[in-house]
N, C-alpha and C. Protein backbone atom coordinates (compact mmCIF):
# COMPACT_ATOMS: atom_id res chain seq x y z
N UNK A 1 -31.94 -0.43 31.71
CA UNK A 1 -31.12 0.76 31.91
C UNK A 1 -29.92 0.40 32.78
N UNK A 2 -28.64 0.75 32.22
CA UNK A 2 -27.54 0.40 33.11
C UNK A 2 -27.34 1.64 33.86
N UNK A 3 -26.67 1.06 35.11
CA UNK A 3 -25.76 2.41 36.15
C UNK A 3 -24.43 1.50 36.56
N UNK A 4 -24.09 2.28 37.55
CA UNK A 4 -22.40 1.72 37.76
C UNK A 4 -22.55 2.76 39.55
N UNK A 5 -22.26 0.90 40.03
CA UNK A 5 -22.33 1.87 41.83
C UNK A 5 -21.09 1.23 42.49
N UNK A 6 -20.96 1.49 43.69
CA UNK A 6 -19.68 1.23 44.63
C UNK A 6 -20.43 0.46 45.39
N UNK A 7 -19.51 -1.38 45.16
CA UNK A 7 -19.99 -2.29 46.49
C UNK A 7 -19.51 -1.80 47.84
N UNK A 8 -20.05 -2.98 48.50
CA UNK A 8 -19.15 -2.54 50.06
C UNK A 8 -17.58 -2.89 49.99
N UNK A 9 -17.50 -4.11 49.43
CA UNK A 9 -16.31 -4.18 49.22
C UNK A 9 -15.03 -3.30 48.11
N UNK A 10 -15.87 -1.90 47.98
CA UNK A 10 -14.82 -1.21 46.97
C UNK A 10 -14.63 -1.16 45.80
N UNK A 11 -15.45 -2.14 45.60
CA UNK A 11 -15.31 -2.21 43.78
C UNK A 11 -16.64 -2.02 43.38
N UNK A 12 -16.38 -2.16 41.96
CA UNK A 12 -17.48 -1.27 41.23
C UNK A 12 -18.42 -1.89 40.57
N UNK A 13 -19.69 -1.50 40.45
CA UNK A 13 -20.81 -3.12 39.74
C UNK A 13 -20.78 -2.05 38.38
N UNK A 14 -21.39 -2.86 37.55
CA UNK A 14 -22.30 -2.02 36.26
C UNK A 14 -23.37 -3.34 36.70
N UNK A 15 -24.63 -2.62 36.89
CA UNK A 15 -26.02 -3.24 37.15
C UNK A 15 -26.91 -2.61 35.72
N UNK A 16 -27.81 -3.67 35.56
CA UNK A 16 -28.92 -3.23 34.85
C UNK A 16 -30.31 -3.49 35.71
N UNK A 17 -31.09 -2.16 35.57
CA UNK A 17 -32.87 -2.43 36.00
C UNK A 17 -33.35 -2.93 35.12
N UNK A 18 -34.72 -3.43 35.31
CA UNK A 18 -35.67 -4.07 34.07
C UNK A 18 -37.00 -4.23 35.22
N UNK A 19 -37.51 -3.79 34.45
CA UNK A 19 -39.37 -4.02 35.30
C UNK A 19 -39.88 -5.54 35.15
N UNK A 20 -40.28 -5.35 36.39
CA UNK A 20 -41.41 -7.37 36.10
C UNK A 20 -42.39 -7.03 37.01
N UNK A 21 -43.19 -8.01 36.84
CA UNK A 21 -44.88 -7.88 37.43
C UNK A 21 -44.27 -7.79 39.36
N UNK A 22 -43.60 -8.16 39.85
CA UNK A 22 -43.24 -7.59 40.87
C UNK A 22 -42.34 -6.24 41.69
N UNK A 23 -42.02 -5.50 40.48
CA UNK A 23 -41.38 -4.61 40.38
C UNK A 23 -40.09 -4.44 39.96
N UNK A 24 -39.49 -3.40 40.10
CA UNK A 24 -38.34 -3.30 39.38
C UNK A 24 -36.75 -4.37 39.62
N UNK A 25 -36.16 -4.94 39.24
CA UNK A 25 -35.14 -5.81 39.55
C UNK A 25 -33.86 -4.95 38.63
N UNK A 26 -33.01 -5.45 39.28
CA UNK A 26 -31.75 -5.04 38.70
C UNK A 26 -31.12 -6.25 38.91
N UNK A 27 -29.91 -6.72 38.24
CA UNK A 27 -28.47 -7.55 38.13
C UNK A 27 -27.42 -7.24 37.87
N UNK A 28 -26.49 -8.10 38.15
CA UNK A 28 -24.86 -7.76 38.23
C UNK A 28 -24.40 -7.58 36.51
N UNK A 29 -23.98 -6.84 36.07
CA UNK A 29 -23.54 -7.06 34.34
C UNK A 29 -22.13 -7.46 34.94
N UNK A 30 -21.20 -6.55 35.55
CA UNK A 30 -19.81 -6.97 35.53
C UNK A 30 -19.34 -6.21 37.22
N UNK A 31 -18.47 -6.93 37.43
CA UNK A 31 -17.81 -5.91 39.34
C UNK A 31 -16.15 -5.84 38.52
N UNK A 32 -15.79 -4.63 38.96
CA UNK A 32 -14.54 -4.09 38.40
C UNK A 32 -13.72 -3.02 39.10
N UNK A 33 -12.72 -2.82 38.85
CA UNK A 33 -11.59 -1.63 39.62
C UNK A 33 -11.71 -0.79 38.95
N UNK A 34 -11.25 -1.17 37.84
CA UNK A 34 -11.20 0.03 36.71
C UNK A 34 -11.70 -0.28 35.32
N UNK A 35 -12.68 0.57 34.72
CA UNK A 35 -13.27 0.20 33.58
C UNK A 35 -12.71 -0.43 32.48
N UNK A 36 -11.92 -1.07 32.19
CA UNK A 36 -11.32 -1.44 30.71
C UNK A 36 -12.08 -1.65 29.79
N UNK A 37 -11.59 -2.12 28.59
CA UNK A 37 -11.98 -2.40 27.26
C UNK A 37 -12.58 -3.91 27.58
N UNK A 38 -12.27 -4.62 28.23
CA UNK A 38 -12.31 -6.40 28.37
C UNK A 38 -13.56 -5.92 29.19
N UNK A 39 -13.82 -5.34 30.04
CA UNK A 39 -15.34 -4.77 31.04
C UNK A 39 -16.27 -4.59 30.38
N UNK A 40 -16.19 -3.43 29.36
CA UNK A 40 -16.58 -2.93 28.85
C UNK A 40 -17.27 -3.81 27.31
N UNK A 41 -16.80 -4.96 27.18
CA UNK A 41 -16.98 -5.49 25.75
C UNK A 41 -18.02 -7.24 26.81
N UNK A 42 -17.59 -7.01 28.12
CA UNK A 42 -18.32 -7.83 28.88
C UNK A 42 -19.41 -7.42 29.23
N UNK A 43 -19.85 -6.13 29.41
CA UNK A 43 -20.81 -5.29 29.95
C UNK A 43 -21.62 -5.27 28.91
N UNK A 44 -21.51 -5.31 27.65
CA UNK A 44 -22.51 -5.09 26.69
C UNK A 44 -22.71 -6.28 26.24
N UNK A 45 -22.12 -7.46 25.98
CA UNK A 45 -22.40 -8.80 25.82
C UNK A 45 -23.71 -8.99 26.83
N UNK A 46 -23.45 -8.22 27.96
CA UNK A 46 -24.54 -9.33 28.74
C UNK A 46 -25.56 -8.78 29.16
N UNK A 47 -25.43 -7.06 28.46
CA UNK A 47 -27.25 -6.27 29.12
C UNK A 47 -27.43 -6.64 27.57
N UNK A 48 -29.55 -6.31 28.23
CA UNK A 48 -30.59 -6.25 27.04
C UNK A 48 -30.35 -5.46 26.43
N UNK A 49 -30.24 -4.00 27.16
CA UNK A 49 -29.96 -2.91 26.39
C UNK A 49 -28.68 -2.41 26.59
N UNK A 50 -27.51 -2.46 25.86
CA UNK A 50 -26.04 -2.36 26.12
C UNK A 50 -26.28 -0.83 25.90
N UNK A 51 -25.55 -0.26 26.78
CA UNK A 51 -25.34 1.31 26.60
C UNK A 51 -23.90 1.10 25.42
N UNK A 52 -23.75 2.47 24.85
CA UNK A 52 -22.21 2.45 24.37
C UNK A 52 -21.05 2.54 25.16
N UNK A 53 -20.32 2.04 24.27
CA UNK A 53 -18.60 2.56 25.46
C UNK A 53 -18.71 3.98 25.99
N UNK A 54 -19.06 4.68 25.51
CA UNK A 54 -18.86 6.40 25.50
C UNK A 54 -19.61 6.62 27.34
N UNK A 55 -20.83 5.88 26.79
CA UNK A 55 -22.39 5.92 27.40
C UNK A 55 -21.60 5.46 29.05
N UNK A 56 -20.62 4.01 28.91
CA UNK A 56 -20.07 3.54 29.86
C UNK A 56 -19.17 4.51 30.95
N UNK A 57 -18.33 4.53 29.76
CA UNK A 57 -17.45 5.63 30.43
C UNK A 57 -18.05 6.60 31.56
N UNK A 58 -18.75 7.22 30.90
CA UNK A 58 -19.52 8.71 31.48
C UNK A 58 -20.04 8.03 32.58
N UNK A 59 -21.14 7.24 32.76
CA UNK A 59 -21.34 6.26 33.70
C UNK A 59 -20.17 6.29 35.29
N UNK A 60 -19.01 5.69 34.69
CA UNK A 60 -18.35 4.97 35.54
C UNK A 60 -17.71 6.57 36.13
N UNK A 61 -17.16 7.43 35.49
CA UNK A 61 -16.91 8.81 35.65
C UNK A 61 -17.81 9.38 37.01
N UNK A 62 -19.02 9.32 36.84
CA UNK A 62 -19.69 9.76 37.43
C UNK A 62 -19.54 9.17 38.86
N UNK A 63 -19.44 7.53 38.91
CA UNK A 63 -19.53 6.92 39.88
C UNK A 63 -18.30 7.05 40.91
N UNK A 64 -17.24 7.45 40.26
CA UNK A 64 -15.86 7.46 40.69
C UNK A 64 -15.36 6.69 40.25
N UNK A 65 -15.39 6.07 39.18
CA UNK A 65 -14.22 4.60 39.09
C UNK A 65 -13.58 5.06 38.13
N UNK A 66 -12.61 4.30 38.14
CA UNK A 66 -10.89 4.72 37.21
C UNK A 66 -11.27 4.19 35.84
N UNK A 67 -10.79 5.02 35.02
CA UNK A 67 -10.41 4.52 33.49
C UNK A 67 -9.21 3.95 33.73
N UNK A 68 -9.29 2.65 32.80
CA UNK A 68 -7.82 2.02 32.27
C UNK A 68 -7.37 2.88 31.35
N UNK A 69 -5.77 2.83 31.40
CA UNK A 69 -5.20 3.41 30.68
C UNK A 69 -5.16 3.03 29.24
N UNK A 70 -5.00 3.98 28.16
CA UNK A 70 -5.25 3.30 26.68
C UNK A 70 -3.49 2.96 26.44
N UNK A 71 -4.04 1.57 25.94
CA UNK A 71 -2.93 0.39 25.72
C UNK A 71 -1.23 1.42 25.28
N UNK A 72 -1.65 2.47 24.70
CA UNK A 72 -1.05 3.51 23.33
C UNK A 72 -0.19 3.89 24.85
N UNK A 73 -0.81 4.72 25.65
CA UNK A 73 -0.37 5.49 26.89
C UNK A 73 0.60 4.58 27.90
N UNK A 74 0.29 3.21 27.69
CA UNK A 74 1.48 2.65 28.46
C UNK A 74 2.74 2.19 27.37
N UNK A 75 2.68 2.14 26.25
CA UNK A 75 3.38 1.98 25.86
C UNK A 75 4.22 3.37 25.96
N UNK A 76 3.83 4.34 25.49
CA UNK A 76 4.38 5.72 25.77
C UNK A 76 5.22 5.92 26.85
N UNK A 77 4.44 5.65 28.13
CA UNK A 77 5.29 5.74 29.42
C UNK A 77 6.62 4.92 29.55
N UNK A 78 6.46 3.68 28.91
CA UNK A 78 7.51 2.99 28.95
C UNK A 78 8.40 3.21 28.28
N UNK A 79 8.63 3.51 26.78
CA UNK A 79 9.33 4.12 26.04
C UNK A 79 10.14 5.20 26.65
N UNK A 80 8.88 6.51 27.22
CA UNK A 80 9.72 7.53 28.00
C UNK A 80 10.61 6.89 29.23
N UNK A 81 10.03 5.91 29.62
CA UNK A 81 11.22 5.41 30.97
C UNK A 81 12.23 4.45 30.31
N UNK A 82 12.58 4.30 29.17
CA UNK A 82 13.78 3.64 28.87
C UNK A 82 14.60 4.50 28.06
N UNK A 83 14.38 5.82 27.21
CA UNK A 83 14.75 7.01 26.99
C UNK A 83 15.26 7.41 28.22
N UNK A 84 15.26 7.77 29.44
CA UNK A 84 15.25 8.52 30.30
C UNK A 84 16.60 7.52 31.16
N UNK A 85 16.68 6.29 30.98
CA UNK A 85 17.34 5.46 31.46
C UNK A 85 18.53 5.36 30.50
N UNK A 86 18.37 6.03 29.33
CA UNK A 86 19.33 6.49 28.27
C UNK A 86 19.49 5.18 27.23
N UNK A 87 18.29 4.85 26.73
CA UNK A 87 18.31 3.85 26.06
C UNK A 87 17.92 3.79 24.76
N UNK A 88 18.40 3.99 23.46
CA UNK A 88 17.79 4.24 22.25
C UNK A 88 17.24 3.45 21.67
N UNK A 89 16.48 3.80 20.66
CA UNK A 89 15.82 3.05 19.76
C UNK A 89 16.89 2.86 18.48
N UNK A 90 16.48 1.60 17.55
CA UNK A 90 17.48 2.04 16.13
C UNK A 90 17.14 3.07 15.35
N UNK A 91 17.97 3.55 14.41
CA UNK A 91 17.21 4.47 13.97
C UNK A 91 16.14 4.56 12.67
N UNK A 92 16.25 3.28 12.77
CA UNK A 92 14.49 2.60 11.38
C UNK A 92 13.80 3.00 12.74
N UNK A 93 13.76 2.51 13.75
CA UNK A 93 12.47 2.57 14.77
C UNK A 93 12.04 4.18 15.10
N UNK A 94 13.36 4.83 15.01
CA UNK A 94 13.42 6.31 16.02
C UNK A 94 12.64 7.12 14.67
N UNK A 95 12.97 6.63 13.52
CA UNK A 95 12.48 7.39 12.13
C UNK A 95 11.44 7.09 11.92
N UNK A 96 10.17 5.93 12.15
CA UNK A 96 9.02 5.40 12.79
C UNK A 96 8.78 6.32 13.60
N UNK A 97 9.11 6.15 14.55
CA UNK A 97 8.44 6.80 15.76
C UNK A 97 8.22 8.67 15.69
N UNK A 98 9.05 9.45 15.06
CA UNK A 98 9.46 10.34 14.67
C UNK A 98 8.19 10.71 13.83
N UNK A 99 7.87 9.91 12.51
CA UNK A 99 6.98 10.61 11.65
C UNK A 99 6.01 9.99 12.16
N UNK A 100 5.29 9.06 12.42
CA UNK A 100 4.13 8.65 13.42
C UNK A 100 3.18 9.98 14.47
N UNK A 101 4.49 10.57 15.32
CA UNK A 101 4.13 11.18 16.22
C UNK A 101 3.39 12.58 15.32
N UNK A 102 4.37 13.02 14.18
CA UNK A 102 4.13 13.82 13.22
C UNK A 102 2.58 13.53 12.36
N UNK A 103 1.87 12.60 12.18
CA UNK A 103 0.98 12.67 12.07
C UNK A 103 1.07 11.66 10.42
N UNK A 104 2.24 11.25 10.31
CA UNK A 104 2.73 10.39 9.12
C UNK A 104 2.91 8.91 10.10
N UNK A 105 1.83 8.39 10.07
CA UNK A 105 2.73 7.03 10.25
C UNK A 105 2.41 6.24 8.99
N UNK A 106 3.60 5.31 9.16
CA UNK A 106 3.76 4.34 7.40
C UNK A 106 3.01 2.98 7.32
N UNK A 107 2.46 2.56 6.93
CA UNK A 107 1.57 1.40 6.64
C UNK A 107 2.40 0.08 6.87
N UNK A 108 3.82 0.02 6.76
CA UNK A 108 4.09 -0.99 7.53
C UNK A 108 4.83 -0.98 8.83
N UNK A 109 4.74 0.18 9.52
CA UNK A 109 4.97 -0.14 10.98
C UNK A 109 3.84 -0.72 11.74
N UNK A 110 2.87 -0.94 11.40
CA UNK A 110 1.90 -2.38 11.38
C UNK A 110 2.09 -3.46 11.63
N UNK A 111 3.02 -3.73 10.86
CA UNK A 111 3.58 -5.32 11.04
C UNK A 111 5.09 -5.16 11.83
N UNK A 112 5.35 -4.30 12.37
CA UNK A 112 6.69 -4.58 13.41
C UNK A 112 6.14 -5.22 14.82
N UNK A 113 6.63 -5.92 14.96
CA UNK A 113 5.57 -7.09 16.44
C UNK A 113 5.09 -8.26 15.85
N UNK A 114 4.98 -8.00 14.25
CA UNK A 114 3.54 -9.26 14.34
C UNK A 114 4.36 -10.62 14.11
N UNK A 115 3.33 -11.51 14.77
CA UNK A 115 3.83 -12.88 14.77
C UNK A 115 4.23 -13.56 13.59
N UNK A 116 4.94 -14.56 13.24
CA UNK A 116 4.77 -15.40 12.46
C UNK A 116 3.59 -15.93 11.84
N UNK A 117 2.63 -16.30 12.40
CA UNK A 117 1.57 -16.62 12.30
C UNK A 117 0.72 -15.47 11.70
N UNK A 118 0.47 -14.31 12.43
CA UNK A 118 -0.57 -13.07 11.43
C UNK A 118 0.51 -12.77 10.08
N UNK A 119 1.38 -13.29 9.81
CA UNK A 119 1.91 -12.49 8.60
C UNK A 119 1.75 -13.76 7.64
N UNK A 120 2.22 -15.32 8.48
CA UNK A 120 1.63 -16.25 7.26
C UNK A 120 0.11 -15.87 6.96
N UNK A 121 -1.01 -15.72 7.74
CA UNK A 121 -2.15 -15.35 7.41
C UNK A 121 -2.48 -14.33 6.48
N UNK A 122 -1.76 -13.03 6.36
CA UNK A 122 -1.72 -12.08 5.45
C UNK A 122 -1.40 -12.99 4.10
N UNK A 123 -0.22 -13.49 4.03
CA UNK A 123 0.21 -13.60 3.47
C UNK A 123 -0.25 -14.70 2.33
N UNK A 124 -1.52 -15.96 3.24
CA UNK A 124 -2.62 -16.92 2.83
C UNK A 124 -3.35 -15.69 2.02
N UNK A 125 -3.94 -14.89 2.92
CA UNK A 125 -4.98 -13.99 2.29
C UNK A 125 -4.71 -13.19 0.84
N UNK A 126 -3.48 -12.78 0.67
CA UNK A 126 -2.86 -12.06 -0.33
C UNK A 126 -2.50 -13.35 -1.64
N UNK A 127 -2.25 -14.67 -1.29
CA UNK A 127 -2.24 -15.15 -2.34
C UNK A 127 -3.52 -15.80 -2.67
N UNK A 128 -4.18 -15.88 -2.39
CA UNK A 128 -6.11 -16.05 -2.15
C UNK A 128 -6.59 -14.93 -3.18
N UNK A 129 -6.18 -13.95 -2.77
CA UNK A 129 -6.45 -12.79 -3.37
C UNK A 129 -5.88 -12.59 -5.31
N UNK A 130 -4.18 -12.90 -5.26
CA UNK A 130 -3.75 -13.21 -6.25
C UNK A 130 -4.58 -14.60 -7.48
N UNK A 131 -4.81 -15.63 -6.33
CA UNK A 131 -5.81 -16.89 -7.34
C UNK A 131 -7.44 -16.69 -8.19
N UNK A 132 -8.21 -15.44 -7.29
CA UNK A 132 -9.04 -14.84 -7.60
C UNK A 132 -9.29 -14.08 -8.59
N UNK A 133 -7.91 -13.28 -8.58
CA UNK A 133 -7.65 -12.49 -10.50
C UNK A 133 -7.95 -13.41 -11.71
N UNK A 134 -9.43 -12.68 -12.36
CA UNK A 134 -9.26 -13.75 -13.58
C UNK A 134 -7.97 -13.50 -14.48
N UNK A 135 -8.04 -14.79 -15.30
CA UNK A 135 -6.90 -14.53 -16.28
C UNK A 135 -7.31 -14.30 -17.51
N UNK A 136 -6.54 -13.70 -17.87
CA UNK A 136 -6.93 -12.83 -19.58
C UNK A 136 -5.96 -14.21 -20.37
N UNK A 137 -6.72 -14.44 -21.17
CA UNK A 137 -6.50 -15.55 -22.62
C UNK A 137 -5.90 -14.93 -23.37
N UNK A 138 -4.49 -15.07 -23.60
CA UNK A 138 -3.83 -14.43 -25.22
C UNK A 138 -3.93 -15.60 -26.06
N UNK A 139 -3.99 -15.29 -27.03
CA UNK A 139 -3.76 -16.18 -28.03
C UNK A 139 -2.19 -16.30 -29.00
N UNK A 140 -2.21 -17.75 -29.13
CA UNK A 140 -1.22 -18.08 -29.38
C UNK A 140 -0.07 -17.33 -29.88
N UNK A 141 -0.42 -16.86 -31.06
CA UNK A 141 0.13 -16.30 -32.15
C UNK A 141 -0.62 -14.52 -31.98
N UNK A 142 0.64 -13.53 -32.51
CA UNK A 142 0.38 -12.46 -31.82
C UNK A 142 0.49 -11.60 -32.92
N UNK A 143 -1.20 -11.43 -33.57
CA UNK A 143 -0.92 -10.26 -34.94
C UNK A 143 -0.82 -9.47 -34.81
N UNK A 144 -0.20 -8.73 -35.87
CA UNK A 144 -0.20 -7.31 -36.03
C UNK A 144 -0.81 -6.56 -37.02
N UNK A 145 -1.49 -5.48 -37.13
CA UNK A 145 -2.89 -5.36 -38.38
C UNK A 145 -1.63 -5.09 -39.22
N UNK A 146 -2.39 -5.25 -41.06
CA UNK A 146 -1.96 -5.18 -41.99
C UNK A 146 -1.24 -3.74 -42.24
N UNK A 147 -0.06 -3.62 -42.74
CA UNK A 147 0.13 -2.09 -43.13
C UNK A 147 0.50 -2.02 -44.72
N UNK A 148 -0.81 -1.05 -45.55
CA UNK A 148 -0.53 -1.22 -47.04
C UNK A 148 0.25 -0.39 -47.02
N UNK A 149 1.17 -0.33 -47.86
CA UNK A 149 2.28 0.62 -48.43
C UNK A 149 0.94 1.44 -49.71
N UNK A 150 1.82 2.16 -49.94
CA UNK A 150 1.07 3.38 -50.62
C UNK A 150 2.16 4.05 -52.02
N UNK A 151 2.27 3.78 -52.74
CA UNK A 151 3.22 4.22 -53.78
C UNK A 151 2.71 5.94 -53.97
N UNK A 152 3.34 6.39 -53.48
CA UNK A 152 3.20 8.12 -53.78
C UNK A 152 3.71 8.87 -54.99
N UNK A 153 4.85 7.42 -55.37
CA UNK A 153 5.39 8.23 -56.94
C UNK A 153 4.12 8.52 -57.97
N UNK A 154 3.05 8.34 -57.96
CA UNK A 154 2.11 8.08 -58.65
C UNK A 154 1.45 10.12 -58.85
């Protein structure tokens, strides 16, 4: 069973108990400031019984310790502080950002950021993908069915 307490020194454990023939023991899973995602993906790597993120959270809530901010929310803040510093976006980005917020975002503002490297990889994967299509066999020569004529003067 995990909990989440305050050392002396201020920071924060996530401990797990576990029973043994001498009684109950607990250990260190992770010591932290503020819960993150990297804590949190450390914290369950290393108990028997990993609580969920959710499970974590609530946990650390309880204990007093800070949530990290979601990655999304600092980008936000920063955006608003370079807006505010009177700084625009282009307007491919501002027209992104615009229908995104709207609840439309487009399938390739995905790849604005991405490296060289994840797009050659897409791009391995997609012709991987293309070599995999079987191929359909035409044959050489390309008939066309017979058409009898029909003499109607008859």
């Amino acid at each position: 069973m995990a909990y989440i307490i305050v050392n002396r020194r201020g920071a924060f454990e996530a401990r797990e108990s576990r029973p043994t023939a001498d009684g109950p023991r607990s250990r260190t899973l992770a010591t932290f400031h503020e819960l993150d995602q990297k804590t949190i993906e450390k914290i369950t790597s290393r108990a028997e019984n990993p609580p969920s993120p959710l499970e974590l959270r609530d946990l650390a809530l309880r204990a007093g310790a800070p949530l990290a901010a979601k990655p999304v929310d600092a980008a936000a803040r920063a955006m608003l502080r370079s807006l505010a510093r009177g700084e625009k976006p282009t307007p491919k980005l501002r027209r992104l950002l615009l229908d995104a917020l709207d609840g439309e975002p487009r399938q390739a503002a995905e790849w604005l950021g991405a490296s060289l490297a994840e797009r050659g990889e897409a791009l391995r994967d997609l012709l991987g993908l293309g070599d995999a299509m079987p191929i359909r066999h035409r044959p050489d020569k390309i008939s066309f069915p017979r058409i009898n004529s029909i003499d109607d003067s008859t």
